[in-house]
Protein backbone atom coordinates (compact mmCIF):
# COMPACT_ATOMS: atom_id res chain seq x y z
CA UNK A 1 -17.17 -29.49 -23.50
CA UNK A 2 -16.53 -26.06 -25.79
CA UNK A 3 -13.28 -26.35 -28.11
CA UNK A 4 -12.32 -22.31 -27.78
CA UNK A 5 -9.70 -23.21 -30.33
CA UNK A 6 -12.29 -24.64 -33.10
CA UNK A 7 -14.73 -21.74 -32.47
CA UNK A 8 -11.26 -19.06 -32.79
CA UNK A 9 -10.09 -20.66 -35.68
CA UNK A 10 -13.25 -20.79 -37.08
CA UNK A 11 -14.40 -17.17 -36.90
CA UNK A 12 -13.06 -14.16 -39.58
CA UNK A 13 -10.57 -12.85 -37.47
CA UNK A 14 -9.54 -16.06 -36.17
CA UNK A 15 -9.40 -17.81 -39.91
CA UNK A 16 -7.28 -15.46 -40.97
CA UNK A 17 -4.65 -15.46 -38.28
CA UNK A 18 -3.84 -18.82 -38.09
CA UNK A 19 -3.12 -19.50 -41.52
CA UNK A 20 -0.91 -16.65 -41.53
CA UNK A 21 0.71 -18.20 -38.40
CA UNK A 22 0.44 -22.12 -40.11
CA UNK A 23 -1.25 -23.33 -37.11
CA UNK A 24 -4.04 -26.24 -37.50
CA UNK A 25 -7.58 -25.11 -38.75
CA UNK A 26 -10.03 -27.51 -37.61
CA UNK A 27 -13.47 -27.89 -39.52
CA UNK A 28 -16.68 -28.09 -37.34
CA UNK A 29 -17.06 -31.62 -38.43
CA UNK A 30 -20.71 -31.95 -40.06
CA UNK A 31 -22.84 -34.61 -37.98
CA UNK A 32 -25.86 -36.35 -38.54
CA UNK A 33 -29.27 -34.46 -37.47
CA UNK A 34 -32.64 -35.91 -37.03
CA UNK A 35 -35.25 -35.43 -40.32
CA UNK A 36 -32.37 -36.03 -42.63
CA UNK A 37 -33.31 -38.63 -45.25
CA UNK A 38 -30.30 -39.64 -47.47
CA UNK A 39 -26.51 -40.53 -46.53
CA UNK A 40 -25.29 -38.19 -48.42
CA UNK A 41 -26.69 -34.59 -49.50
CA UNK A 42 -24.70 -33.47 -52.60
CA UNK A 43 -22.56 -34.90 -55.08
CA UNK A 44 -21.53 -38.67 -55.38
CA UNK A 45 -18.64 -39.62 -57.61
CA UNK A 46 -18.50 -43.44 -58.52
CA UNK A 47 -15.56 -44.59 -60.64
CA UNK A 48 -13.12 -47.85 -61.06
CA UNK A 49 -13.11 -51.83 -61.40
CA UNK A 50 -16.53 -54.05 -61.54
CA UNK A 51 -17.63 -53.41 -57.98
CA UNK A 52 -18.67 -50.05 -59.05
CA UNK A 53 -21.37 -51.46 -61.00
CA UNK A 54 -22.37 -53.04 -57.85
CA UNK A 55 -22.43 -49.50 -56.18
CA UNK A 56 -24.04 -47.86 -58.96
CA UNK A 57 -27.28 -50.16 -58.47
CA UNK A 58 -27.97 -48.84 -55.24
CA UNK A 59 -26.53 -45.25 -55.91
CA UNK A 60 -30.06 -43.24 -56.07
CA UNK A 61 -30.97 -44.15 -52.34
CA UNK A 62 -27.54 -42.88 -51.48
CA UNK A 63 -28.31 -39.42 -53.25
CA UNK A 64 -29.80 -37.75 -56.20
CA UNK A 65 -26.81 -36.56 -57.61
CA UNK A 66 -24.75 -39.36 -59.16
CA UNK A 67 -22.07 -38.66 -61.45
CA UNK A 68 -18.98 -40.97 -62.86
CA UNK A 69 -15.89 -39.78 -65.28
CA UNK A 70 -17.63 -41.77 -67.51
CA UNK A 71 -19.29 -39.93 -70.45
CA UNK A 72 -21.67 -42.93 -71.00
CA UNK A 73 -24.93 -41.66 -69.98
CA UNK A 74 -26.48 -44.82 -69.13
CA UNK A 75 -23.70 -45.42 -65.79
CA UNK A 76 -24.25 -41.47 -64.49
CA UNK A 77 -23.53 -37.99 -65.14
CA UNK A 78 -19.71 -37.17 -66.32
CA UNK A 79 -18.09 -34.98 -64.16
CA UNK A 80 -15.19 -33.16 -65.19
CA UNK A 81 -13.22 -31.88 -62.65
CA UNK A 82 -13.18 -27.80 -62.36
CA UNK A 83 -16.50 -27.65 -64.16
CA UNK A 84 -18.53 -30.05 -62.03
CA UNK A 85 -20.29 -30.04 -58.70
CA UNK A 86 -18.15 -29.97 -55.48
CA UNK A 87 -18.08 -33.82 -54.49
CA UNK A 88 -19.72 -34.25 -50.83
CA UNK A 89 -18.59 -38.87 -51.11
CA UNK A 90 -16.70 -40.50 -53.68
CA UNK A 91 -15.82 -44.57 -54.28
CA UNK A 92 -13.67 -45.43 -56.16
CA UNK A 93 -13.23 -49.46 -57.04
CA UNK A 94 -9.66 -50.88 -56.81
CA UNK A 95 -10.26 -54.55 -56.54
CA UNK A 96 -9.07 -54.77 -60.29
CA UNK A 97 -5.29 -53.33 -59.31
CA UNK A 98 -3.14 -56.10 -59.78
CA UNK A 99 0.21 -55.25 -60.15
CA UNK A 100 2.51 -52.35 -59.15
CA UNK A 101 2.23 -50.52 -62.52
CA UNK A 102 -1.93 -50.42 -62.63
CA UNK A 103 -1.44 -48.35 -59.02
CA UNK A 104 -1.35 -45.23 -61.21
CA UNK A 105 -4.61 -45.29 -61.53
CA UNK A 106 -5.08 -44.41 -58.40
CA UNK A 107 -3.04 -40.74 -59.03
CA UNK A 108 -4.79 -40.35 -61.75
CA UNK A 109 -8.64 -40.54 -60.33
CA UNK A 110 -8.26 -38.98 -56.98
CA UNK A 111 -5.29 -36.29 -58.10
CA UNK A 112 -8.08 -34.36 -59.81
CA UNK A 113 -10.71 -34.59 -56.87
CA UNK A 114 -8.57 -32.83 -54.28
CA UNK A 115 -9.64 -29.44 -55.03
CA UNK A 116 -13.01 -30.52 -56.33
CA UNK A 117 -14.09 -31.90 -52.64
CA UNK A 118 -17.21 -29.79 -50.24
CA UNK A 119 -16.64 -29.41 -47.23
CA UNK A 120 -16.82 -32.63 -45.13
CA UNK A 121 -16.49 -34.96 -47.70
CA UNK A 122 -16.64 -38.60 -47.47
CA UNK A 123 -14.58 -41.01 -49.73
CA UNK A 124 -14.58 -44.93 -49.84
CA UNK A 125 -11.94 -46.88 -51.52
CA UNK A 126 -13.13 -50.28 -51.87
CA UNK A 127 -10.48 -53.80 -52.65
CA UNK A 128 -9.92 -57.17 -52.32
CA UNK A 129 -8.23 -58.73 -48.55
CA UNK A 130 -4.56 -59.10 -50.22
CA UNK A 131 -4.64 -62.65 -48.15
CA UNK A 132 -7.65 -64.40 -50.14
CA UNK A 133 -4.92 -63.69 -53.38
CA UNK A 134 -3.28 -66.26 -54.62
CA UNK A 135 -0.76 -64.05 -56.80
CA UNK A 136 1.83 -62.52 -54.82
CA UNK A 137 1.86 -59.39 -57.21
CA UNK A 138 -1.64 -58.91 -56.82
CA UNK A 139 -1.59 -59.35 -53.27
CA UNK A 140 0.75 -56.70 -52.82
CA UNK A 141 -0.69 -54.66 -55.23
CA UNK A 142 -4.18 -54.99 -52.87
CA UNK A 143 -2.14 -54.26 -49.62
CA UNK A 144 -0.67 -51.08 -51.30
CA UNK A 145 -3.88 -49.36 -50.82
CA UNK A 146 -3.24 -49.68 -47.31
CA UNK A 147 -0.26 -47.25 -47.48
CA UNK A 148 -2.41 -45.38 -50.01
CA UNK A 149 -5.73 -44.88 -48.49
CA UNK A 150 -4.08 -43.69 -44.88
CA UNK A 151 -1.64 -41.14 -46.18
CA UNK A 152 -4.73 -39.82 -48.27
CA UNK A 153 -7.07 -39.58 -45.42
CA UNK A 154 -4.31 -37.03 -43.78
CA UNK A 155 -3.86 -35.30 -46.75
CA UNK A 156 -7.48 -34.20 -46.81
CA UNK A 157 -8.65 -30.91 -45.21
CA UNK A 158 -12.15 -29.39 -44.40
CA UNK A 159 -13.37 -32.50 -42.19
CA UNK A 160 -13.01 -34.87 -45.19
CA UNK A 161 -12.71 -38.53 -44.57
CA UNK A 162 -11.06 -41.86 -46.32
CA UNK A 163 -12.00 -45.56 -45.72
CA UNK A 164 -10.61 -48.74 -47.26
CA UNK A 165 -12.99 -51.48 -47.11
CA UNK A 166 -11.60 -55.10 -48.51
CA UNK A 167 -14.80 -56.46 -50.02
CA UNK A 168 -14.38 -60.54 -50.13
CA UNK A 169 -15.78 -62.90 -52.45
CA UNK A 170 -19.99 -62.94 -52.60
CA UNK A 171 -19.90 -59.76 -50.06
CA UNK A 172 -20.80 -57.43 -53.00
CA UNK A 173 -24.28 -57.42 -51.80
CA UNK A 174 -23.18 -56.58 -48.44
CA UNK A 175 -21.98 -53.50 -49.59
CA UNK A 176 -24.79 -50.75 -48.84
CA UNK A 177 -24.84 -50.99 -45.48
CA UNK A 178 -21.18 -49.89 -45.11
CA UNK A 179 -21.82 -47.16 -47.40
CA UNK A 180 -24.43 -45.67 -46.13
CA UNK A 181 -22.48 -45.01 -42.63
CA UNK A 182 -19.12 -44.55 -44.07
CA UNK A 183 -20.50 -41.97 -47.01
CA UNK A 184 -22.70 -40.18 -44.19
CA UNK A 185 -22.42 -37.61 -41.46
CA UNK A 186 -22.58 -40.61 -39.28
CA UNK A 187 -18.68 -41.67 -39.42
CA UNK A 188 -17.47 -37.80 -39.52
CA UNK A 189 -14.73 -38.88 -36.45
CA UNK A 190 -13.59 -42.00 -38.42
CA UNK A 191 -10.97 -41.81 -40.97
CA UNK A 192 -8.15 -43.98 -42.36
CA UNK A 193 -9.49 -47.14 -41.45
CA UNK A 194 -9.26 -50.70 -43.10
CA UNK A 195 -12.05 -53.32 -42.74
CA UNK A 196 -12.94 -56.35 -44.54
CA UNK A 197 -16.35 -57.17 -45.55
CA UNK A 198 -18.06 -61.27 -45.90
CA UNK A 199 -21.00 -62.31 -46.68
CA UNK A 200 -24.17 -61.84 -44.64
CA UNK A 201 -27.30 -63.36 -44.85
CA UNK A 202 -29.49 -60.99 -42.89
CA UNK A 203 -30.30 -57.69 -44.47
CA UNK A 204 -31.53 -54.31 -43.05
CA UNK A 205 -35.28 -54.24 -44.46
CA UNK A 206 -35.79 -50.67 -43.11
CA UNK A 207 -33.10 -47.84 -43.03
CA UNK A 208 -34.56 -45.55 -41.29
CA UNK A 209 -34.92 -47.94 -38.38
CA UNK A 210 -32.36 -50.62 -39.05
CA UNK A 211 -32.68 -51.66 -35.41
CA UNK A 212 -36.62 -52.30 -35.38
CA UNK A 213 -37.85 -55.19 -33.15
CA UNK A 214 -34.89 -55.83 -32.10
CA UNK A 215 -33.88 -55.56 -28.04
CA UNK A 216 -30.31 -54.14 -27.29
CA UNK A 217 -28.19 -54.33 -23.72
CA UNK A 218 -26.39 -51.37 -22.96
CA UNK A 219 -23.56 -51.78 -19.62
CA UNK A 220 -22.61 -48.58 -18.19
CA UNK A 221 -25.41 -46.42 -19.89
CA UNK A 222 -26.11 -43.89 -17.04
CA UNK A 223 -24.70 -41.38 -18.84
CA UNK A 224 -21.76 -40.13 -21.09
CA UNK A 225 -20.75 -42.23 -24.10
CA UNK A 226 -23.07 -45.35 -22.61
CA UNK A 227 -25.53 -42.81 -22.73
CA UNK A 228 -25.38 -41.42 -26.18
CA UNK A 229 -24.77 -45.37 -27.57
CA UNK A 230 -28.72 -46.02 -25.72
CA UNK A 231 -30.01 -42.54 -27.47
CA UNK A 232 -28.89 -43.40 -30.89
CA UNK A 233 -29.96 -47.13 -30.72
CA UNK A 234 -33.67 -45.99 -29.25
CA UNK A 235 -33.51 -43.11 -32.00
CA UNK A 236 -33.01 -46.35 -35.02
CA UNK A 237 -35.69 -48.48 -33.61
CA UNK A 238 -34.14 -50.71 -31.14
CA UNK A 239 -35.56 -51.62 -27.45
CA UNK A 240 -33.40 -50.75 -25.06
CA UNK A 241 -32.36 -52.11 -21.87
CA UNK A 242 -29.85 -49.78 -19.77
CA UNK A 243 -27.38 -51.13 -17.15
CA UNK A 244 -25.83 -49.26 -14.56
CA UNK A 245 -24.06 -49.31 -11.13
CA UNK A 246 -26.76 -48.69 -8.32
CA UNK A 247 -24.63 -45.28 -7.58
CA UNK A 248 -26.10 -44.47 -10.90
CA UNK A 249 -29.71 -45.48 -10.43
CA UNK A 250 -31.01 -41.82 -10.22
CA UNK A 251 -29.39 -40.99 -13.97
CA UNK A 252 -30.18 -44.61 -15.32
CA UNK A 253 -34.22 -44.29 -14.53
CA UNK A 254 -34.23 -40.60 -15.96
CA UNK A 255 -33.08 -42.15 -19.17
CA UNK A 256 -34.72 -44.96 -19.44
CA UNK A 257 -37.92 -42.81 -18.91
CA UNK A 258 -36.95 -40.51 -21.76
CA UNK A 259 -36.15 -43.33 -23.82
CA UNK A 260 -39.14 -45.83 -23.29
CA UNK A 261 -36.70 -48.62 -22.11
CA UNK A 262 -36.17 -51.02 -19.31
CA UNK A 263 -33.40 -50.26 -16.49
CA UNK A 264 -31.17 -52.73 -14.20
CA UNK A 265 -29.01 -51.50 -11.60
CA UNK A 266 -26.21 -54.14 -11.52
CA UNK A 267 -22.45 -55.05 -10.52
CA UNK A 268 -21.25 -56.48 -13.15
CA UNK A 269 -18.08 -57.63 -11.33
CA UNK A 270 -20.47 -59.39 -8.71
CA UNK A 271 -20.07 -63.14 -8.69
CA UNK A 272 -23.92 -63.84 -9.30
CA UNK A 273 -24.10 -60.57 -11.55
CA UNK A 274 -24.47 -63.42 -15.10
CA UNK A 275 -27.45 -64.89 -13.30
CA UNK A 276 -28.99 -61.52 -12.22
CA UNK A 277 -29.04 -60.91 -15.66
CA UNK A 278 -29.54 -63.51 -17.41
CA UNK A 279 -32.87 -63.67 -14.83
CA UNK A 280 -33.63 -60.29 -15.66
CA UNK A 281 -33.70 -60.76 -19.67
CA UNK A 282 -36.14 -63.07 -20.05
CA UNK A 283 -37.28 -62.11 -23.70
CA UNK A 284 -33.82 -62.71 -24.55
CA UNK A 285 -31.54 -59.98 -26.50
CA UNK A 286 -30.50 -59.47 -30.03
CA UNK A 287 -27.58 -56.75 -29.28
CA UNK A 288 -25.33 -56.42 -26.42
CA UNK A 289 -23.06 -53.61 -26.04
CA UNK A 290 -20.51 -53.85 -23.39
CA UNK A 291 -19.91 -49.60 -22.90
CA UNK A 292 -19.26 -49.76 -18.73
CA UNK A 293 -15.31 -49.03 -18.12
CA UNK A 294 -13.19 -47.66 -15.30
CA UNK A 295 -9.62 -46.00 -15.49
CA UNK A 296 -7.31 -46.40 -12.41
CA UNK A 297 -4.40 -44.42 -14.02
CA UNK A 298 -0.69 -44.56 -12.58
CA UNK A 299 3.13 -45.43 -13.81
CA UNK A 300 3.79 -49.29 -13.36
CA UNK A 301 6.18 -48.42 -10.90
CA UNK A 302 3.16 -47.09 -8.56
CA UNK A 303 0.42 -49.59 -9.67
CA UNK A 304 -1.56 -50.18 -6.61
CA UNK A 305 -3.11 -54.22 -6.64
CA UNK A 306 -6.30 -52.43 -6.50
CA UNK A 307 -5.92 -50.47 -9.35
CA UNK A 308 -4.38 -52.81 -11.36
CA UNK A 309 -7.36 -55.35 -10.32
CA UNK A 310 -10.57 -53.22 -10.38
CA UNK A 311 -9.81 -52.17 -13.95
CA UNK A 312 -9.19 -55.11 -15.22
CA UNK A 313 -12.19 -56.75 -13.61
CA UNK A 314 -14.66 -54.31 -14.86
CA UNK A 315 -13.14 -53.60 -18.37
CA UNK A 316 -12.32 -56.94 -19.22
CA UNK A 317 -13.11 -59.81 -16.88
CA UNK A 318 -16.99 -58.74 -16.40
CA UNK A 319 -17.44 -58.40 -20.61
CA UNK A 320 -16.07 -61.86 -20.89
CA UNK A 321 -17.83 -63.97 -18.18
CA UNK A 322 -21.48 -62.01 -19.16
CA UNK A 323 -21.28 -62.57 -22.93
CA UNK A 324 -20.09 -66.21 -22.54
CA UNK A 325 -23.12 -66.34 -20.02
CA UNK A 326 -25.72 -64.37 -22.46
CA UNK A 327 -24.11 -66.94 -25.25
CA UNK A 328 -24.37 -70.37 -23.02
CA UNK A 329 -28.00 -70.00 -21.58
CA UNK A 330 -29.43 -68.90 -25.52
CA UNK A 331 -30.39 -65.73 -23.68
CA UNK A 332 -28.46 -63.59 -26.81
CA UNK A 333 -30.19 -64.85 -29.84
CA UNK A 334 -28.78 -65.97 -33.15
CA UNK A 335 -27.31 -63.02 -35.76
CA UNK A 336 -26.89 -61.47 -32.53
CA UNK A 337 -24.60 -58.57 -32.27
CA UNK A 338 -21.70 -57.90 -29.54
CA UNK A 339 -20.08 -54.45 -29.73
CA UNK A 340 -17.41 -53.91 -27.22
CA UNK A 341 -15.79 -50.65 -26.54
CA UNK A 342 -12.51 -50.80 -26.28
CA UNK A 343 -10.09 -48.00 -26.97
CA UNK A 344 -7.02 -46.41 -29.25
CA UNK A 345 -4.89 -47.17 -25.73
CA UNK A 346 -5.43 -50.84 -26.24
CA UNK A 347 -3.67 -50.74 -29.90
CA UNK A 348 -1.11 -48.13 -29.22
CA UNK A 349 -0.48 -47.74 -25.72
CA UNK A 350 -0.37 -44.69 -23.07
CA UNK A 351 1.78 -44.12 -20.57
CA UNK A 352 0.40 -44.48 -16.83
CA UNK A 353 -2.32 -46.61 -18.52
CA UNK A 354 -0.83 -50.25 -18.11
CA UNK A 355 -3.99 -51.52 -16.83
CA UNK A 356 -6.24 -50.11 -19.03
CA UNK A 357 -4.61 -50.33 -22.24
CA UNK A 358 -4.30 -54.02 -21.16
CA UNK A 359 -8.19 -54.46 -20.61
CA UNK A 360 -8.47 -52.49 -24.03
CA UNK A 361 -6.46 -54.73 -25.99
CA UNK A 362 -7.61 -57.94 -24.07
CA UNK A 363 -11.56 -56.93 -25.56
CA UNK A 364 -10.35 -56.72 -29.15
CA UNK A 365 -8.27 -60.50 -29.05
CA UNK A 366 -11.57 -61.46 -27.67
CA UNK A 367 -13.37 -60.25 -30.73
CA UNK A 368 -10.87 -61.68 -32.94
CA UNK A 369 -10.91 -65.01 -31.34
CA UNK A 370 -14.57 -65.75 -30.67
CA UNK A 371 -15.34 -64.47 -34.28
CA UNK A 372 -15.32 -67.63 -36.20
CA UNK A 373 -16.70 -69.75 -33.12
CA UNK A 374 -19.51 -67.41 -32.92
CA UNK A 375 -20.11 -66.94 -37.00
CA UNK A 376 -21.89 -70.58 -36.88
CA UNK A 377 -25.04 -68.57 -34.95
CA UNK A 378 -24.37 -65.74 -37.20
CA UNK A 379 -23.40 -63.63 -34.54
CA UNK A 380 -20.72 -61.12 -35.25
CA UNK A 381 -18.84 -59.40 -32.39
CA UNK A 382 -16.26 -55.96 -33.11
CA UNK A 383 -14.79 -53.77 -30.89
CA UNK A 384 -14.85 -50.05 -30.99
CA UNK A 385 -11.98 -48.14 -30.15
CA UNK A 386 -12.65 -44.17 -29.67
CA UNK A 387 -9.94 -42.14 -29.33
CA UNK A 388 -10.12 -38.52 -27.20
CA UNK A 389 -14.24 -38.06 -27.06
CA UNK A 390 -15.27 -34.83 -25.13
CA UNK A 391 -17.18 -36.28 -21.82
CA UNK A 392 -16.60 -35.30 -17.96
CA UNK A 393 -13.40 -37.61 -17.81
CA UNK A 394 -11.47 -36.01 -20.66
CA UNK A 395 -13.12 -32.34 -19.25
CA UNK A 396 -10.68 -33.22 -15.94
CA UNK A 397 -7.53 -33.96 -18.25
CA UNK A 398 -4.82 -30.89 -17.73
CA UNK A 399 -5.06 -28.10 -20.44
CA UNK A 400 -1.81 -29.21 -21.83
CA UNK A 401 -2.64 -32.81 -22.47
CA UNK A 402 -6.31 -32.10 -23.26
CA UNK A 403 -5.31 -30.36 -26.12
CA UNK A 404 -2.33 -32.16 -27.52
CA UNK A 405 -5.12 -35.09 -27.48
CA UNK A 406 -7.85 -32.70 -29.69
CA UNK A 407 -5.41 -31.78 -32.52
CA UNK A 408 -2.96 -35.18 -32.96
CA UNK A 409 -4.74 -36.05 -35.23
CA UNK A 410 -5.87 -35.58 -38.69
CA UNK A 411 -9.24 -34.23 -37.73
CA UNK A 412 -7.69 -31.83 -35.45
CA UNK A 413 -10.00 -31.91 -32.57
CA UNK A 414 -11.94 -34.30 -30.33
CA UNK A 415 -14.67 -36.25 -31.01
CA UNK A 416 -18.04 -36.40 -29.31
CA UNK A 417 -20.01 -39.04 -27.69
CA UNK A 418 -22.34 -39.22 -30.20
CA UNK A 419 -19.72 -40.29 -32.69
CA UNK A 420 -18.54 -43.57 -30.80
CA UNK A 421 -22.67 -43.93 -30.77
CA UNK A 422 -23.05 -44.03 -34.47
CA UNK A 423 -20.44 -46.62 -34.95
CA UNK A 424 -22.18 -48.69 -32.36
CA UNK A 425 -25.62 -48.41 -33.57
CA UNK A 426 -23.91 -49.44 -37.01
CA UNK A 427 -22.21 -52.22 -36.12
CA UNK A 428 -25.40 -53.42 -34.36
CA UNK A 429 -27.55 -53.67 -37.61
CA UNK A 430 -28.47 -57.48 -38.73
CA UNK A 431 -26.41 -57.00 -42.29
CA UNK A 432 -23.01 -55.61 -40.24
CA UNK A 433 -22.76 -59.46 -39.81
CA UNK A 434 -20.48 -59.09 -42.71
CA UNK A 435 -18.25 -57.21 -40.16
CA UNK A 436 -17.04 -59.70 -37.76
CA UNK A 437 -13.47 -59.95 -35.56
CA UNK A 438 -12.75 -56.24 -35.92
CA UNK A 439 -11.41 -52.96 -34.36
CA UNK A 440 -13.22 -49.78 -35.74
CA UNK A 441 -11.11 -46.91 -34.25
CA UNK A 442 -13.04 -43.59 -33.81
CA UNK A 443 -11.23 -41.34 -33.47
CA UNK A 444 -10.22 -38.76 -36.32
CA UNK A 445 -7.30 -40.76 -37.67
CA UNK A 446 -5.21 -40.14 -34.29
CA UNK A 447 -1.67 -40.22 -34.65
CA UNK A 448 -1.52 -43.15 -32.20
CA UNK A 449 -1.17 -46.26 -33.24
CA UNK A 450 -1.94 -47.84 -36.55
């Protein structure tokens, strides 16, 4: 759906008037288009503790342009801020800040970069998970950049995004994967998140199709965000097999066609739907991607049993018996990947949404608690949790509410299907086992929740 605001704001006229006015100014957020070959086109600025070394060994498949503060030739080019390139991604290593007074280091490398940043920039703070420290200074001197990293990320304009990523112990090599999506078009609706990396012991061989040989289940794919997930995964090498309600059939074919995949037509609340499948995969599966979702909205106090039932059946119940299912009959392989897509409503809440922030939330304790039990297979399992995405549903949302939901956030705007797509196909590549247990919200640093 068109954002008239984005496309006034925008144009001369349009520019103009609402910074005279102080009203938001939304950037056309810069996405990623097929042919491009690097992450990042422009500028990269590395700079900090020892884990920029580690970044600096891989920089050149990042980008050409590599530059440090650094005059030593030998690391990268110095930049000096006012007389160097506009920065399109910047990392900056702060595992070595270890007590309150070596956080003004922090001031004093990112101060300078604010009005040195292109437009739709891309920075990465990287650090060490404040519990694996021993020291209680340097544990809170770690969970600082917490409080750090968000309040940056809203501070920067032009569609520029921050990321905090806690990098443990023997997860350095782990670390280009991350990079490459978090320094690239790819994330441009994600923004002041914290993750923590592990170790990983099954690398992308190819990035340009990370997802090569590999089969990937897709639930509600017909069309709309399940959809754009099968498109991207097809587009980085994947197989795909689509999954829709038989309502859907006519869409789910059409797709598949385009696509070169497989299709079922399935209930997954039906009470043989796990052995339909599981009959119906035969080959197995590597990915699984649990996209399908229903919202039954009303107050509490005019919750229907139905309502309150079907969504939790479909959003919550159906993921959970399937995957066990998938996971008890070896039908998902090992370093298998589960996404599930849950949503900002499960971590902050809605009103009229009881049920389905419910279902939301129930999908990420189920990430967080099977994580461990299923990092003996090396299977990793995340949620995803978009925030306001332009599809049909949010198209039927009242003008008011619509657009509160585009600009509260930092992005000022919506997001778009092929956004919660990119951090799916992401998550499903064999080295994001180092991601495991976790909630990656897309959806421009929304003012809900955390």
């Amino acid at each position: 759906m068109s954002d008239r605001y984005i496309d006034f704001a925008n144009s001369s006229i349009g520019h103009r008037l609402v910074g005279a006015l102080g009203l938001p100014a939304p950037t056309r957020l810069e996405r990623w288009q097929a042919g491009r070959l690097r992450p990042v086109e422009g500028a990269l600025l590395i700079g900090g503790g020892p884990l920029a070394e580690h970044v600096s060994a891989f920089a050149n498949r990042l980008t050409d342009a590599i530059y440090s503060y650094s005059t030593e030739p030998s690391i990268a080019t110095a930049w000096i801020p006012g007389h160097g390139p506009k920065l399109k991604a910047v990392v900056f290593d702060a595992s070595d800040l270890l007590h309150a007074d070596q956080l003004k280091q922090l001031r004093e490398f990112f101060q300078p970069l604010m009005k040195n940043l292109d437009h739709c920039a891309h920075l990465v703070i990287l650090g060490r998970d404040p519990q694996t420290l021993r020291d209680p200074f340097a544990a809170s001197a770690q969970r600082a950049l917490e409080g750090f990293s968000r309040s940056l990320a809203k501070e920067l304009r032009n569609g520029g995004t921050l990321q905090l990523i806690y990098v443990g112990e023997g997860a350095e090599a782990q670390l280009e994967g991350p990079l490459r999506f978090f320094l690239s078009p790819k994330s441009a609706f994600v923004s002041g998140q914290v993750l923590r990396l592990t170790p990983c012991s099954t690398p992308v061989t190819d990035w340009t199709r990370p997802l090569a040989g590999r089969k990937a289940l897709v639930t509600g794919a017909a069309r709309g965000i399940g959809a754009a997930i099968a498109e991207t995964l097809a587009r980085d090498g994947a197989d795909v097999i689509l999954l829709d309600v038989p309502p859907a059939k006519t869409d789910l074919e059409a797709l598949t066609a385009r696509l070169g995949g497989r299709s079922i037509t399935l209930d997954i609340c039906a009470e043989d739907a796990a052995a339909q499948l599981i009959e119906q995969l035969s080959d197995g599966l590597d990915i699984v991607v649990h996209n399908a979702g229903i919202t039954r909205d009303k107050t509490l106090a005019n919750m229907t049993p139905e309502f309150w039932d079907a969504v939790l059946a479909v959003n919550l119940n159906a993921p959970q018996v399937l995957t066990k299912a998938l996971l008890d009959s070896g039908t998902l392989h090992d370093n298998g990947r589960v996404i599930l897509l849950a949503s900002i409503s499960g971590i902050a809440g809605n009103r009229g949404q009881t049920n389905y922030a419910a279902s939301k939330a129930g999908l990420i304790g189920l990430a967080q608690a099977w994580a461990p039990l299923l990092s003996e297979r090396g299977i990793s399992i995340n949620a995803v949790a978009p925030g306001f995405i332009e599809t049909q549903m949010t198209a039927r949302i009242p003008f008011g509410l619509r657009e509160a939901g585009r600009r509260m956030s930092s992005l000022g705007q919506g997001g778009l299907p092929q956004d919660v797509a990119e951090a799916v196909a992401w998550l499903a590549q064999p080295g994001t086992g180092a991601f495991t247990g976790q909630a990656l919200r897309v959806c421009g640093q929304s003012v809900l929740g955390a």
